[in-house]
C-alpha atoms as a PDB file:
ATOM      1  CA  UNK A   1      68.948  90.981 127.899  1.00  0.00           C
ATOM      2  CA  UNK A   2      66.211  90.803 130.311  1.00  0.00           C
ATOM      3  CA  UNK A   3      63.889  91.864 127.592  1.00  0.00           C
ATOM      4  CA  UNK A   4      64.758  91.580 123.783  1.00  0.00           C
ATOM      5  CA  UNK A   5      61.819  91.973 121.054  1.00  0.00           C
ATOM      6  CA  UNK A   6      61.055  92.905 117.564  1.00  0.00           C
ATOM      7  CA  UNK A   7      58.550  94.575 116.051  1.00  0.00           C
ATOM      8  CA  UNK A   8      55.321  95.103 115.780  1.00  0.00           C
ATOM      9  CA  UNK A   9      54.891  93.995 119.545  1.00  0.00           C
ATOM     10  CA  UNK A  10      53.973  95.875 122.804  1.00  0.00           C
ATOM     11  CA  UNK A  11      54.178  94.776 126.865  1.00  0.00           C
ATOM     12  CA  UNK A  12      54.828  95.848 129.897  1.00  0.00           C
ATOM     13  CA  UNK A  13      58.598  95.824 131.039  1.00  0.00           C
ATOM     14  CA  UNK A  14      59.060  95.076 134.922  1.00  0.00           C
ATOM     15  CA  UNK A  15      62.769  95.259 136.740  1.00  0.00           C
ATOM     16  CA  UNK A  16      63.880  92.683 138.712  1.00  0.00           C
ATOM     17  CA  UNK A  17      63.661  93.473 142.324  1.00  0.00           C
ATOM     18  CA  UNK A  18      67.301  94.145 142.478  1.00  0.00           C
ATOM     19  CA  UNK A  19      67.549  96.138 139.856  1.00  0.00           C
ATOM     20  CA  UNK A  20      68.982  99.739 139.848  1.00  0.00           C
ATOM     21  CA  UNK A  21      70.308 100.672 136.569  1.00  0.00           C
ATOM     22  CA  UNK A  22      68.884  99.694 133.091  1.00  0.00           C
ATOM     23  CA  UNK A  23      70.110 100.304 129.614  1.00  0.00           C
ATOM     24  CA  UNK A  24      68.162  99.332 126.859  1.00  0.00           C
ATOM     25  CA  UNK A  25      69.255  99.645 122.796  1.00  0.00           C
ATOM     26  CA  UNK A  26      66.154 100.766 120.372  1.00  0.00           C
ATOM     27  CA  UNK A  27      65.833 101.333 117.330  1.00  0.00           C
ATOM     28  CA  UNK A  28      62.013 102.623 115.509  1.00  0.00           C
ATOM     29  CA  UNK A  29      60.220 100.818 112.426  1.00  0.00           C
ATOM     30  CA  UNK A  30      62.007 101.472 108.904  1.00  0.00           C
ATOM     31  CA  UNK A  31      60.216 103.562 106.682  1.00  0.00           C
ATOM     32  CA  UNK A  32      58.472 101.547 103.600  1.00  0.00           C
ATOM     33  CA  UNK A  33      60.109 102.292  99.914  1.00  0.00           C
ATOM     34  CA  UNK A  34      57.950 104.246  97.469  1.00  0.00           C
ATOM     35  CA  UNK A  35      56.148 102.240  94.701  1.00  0.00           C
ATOM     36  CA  UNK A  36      57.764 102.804  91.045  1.00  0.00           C
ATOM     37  CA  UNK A  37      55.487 102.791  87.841  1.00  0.00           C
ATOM     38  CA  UNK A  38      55.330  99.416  85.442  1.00  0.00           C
ATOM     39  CA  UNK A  39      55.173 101.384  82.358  1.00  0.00           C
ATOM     40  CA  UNK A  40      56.311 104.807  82.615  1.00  0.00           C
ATOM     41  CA  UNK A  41      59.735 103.780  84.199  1.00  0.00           C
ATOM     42  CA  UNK A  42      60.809 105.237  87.768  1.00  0.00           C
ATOM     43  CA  UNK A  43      61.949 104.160  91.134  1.00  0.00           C
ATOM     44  CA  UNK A  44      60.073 105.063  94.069  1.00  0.00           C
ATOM     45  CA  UNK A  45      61.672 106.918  96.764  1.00  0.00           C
ATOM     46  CA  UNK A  46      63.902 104.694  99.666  1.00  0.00           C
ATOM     47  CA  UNK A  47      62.499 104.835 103.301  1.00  0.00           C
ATOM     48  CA  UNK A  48      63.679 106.382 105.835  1.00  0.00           C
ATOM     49  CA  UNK A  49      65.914 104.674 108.454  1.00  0.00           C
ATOM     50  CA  UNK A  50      64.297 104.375 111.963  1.00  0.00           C
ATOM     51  CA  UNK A  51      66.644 106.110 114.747  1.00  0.00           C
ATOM     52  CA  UNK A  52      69.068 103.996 117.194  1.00  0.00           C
ATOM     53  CA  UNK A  53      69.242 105.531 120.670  1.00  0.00           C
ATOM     54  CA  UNK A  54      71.005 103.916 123.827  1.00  0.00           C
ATOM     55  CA  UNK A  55      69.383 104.767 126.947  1.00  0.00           C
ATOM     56  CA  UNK A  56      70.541 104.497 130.999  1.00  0.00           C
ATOM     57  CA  UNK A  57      68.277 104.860 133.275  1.00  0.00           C
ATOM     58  CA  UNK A  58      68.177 104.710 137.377  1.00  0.00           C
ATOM     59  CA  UNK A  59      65.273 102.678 138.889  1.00  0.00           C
ATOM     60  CA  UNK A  60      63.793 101.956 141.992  1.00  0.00           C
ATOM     61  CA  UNK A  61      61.129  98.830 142.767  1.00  0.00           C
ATOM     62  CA  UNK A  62      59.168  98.734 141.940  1.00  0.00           C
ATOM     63  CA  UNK A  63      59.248  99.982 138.578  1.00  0.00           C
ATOM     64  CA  UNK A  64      56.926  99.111 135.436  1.00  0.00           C
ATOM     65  CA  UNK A  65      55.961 100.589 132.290  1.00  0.00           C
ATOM     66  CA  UNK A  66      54.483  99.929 128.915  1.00  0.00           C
ATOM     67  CA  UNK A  67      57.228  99.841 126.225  1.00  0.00           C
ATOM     68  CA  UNK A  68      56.572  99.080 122.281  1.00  0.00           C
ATOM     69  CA  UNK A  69      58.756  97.880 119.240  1.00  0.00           C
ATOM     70  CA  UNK A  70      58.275  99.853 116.269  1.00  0.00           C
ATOM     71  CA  UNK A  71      56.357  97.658 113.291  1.00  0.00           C
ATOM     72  CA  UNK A  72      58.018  98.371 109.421  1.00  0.00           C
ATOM     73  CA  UNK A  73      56.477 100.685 107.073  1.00  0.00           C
ATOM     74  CA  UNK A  74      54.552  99.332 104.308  1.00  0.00           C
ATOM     75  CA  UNK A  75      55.703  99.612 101.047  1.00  0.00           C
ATOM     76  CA  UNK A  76      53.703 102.117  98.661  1.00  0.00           C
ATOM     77  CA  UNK A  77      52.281 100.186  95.632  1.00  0.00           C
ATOM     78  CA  UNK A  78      52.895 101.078  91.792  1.00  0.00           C
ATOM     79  CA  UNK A  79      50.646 103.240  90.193  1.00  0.00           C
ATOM     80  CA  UNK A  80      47.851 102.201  87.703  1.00  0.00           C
ATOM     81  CA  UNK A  81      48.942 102.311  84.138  1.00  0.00           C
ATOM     82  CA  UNK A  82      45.691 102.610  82.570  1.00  0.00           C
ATOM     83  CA  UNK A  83      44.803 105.475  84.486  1.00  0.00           C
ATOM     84  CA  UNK A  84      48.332 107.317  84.654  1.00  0.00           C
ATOM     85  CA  UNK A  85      48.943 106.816  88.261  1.00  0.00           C
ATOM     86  CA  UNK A  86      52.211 107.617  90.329  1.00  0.00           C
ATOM     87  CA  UNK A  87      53.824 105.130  92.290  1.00  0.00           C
ATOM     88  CA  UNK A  88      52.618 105.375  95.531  1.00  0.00           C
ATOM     89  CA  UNK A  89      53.945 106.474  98.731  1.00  0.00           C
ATOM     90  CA  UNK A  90      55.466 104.091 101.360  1.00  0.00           C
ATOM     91  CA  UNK A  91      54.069 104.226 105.148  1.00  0.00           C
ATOM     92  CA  UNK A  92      56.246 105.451 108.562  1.00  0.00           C
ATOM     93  CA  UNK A  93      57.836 103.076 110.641  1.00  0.00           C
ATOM     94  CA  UNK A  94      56.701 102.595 113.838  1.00  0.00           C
ATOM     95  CA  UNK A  95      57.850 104.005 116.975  1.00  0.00           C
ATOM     96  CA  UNK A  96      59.825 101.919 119.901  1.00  0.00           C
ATOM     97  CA  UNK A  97      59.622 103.230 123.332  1.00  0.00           C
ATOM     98  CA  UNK A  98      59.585 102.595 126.895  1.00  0.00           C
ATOM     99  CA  UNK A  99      56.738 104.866 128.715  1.00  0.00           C
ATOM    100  CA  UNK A 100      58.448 107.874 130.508  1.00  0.00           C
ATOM    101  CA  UNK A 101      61.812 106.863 129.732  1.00  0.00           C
ATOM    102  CA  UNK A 102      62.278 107.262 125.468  1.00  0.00           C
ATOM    103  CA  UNK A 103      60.117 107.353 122.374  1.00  0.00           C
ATOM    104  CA  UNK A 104      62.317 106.677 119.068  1.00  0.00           C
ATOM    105  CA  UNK A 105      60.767 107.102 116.217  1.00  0.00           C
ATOM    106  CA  UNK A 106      60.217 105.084 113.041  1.00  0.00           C
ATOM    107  CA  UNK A 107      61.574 106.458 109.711  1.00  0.00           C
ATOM    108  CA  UNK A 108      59.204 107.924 106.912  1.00  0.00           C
ATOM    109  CA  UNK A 109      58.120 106.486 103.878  1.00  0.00           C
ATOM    110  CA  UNK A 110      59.786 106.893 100.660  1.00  0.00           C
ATOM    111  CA  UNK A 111      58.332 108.916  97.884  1.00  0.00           C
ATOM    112  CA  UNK A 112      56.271 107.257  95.041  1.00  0.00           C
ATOM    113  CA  UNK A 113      57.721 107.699  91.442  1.00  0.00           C
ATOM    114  CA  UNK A 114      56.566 110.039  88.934  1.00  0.00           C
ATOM    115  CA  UNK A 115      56.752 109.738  84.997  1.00  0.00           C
ATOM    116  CA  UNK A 116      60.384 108.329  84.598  1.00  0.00           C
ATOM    117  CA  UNK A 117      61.916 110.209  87.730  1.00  0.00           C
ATOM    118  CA  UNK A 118      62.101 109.039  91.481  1.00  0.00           C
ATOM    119  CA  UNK A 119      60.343 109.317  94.624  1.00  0.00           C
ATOM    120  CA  UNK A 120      62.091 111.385  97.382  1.00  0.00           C
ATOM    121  CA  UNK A 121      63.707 109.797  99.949  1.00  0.00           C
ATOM    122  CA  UNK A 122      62.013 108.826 103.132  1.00  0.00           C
ATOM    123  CA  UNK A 123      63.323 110.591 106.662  1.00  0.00           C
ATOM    124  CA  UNK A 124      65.282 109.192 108.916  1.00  0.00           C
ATOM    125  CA  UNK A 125      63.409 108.768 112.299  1.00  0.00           C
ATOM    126  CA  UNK A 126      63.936 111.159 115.743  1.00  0.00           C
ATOM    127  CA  UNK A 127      64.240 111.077 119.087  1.00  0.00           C
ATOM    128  CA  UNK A 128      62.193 112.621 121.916  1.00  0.00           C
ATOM    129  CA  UNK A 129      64.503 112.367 124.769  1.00  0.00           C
ATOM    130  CA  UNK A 130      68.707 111.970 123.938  1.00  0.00           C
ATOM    131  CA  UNK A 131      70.084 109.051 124.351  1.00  0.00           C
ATOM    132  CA  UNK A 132      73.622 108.614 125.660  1.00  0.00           C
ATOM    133  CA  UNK A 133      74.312 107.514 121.734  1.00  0.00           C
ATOM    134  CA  UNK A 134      72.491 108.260 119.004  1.00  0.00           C
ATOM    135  CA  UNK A 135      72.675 106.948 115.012  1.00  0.00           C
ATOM    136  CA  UNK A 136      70.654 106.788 111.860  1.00  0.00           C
ATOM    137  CA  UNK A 137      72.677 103.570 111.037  1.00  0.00           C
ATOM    138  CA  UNK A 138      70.543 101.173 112.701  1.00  0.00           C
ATOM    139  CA  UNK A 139      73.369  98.127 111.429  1.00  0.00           C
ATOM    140  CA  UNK A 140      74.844  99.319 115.148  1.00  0.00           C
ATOM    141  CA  UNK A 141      71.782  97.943 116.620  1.00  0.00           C
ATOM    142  CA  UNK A 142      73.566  95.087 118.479  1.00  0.00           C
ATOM    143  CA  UNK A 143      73.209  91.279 115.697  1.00  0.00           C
ATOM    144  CA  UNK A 144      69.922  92.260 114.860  1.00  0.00           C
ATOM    145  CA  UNK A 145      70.866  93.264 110.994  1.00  0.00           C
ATOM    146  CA  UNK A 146      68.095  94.643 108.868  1.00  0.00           C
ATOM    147  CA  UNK A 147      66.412  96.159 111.768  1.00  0.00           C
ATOM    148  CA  UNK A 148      64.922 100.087 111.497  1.00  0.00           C
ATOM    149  CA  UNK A 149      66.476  99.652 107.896  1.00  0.00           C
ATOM    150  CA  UNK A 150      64.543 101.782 104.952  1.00  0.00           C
ATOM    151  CA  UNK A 151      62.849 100.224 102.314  1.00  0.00           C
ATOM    152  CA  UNK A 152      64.627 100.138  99.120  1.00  0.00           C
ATOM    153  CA  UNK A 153      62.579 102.067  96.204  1.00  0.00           C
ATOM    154  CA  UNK A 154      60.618 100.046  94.150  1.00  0.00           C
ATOM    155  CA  UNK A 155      61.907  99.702  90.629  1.00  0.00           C
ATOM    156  CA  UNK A 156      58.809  99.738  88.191  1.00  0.00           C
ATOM    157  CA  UNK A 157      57.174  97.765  90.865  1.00  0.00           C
ATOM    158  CA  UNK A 158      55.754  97.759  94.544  1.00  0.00           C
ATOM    159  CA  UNK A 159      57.951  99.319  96.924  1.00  0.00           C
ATOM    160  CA  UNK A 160      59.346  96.818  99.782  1.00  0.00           C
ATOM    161  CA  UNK A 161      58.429  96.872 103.435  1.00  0.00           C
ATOM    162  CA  UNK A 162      61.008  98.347 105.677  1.00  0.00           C
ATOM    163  CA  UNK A 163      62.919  97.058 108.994  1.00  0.00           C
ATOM    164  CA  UNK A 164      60.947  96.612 112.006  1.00  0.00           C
ATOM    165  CA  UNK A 165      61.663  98.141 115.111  1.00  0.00           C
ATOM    166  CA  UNK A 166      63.433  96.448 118.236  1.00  0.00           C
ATOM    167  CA  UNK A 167      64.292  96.712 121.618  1.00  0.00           C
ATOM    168  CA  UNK A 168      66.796  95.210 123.929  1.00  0.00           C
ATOM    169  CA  UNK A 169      66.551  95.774 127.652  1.00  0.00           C
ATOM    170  CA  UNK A 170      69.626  94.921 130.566  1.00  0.00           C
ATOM    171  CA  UNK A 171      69.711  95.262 134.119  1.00  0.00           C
ATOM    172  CA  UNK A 172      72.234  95.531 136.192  1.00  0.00           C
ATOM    173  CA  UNK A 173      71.442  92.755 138.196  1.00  0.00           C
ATOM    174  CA  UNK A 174      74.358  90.139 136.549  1.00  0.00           C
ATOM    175  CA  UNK A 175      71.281  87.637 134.883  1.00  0.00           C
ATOM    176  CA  UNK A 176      70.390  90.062 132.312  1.00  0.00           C
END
């Protein structure tokens, strides 16, 4: 790839003179897991998975614009025994994008446990503009593994961070 980043990082994205097609993998930000509760028992909810979208797209030089990799959602944190909190919610995942081209967005944050019961699950992230493929499995996001991945819900504890967003940009110029 011409351009390959994780998240949370932002730039500007400029072909190579000869240049004509481009094709870039991205996935959004994870959604963080929901906090469970230390005392009363309870799993907070799992994030939701950021979205995987493969986009082609014809260019002309020159061409330049802003793109962004989706940061992870912060976990939510476990609620306060002494004064009968709820696990707390976990945060969205970022968007990744590439201005005027795609915006994929992050997944949502997982639910925070109540007494002895868990959070609700996080949602999975969207698109604005379809891709030629399209997953909520963000494993098919080329070696990059946990990337866009959910949280996991807390158990009784602080609810993990989830995946960060990526992109991966090619040309079709035979360097990328």
């Amino acid at each position: 790839p011409v351009l390959s980043t994780a998240g949370p990082a932002s730039g500007t994205y400029t072909a190579s003179p000869g240049a004509t097609q481009i094709i870039a993998y991205a996935v959004g930000g994870g959604g963080g897991a929901g906090g469970g509760h230390p005392v009363r028992g309870g799993r907070g909810g799992t994030g939701g998975q950021g979205v995987f979208g493969v986009y082609t797209k014809t260019v002309t030089a020159p061409f330049s614009q802003p793109y962004a990799a989706g940061a992870p959602g912060a976990g939510g944190g476990s609620g306060n025994p002494s004064r009968g909190e709820n696990g707390v919610a976990g945060s969205a995942g970022g968007a990744t994008s590439l201005a005027n081209v795609f915006n994929v967005n992050g997944g949502s944050g997982g639910g925070g446990c109540t007494p002895n019961s868990k959070g609700s699950t996080g949602a999975n992230g969207t698109v604005s503009t379809t891709p030629s493929v399209q997953s909520t499995d963000p494993s098919v996001f080329l070696h990059y593994g946990t990337k866009g991945v959910g949280g996991t819900g807390g158990n009784n504890t602080n609810g993990p961070a989830g995946g960060t967003g990526a992109l991966a940009i090619f040309e079709n110029t035979g360097t990328g």
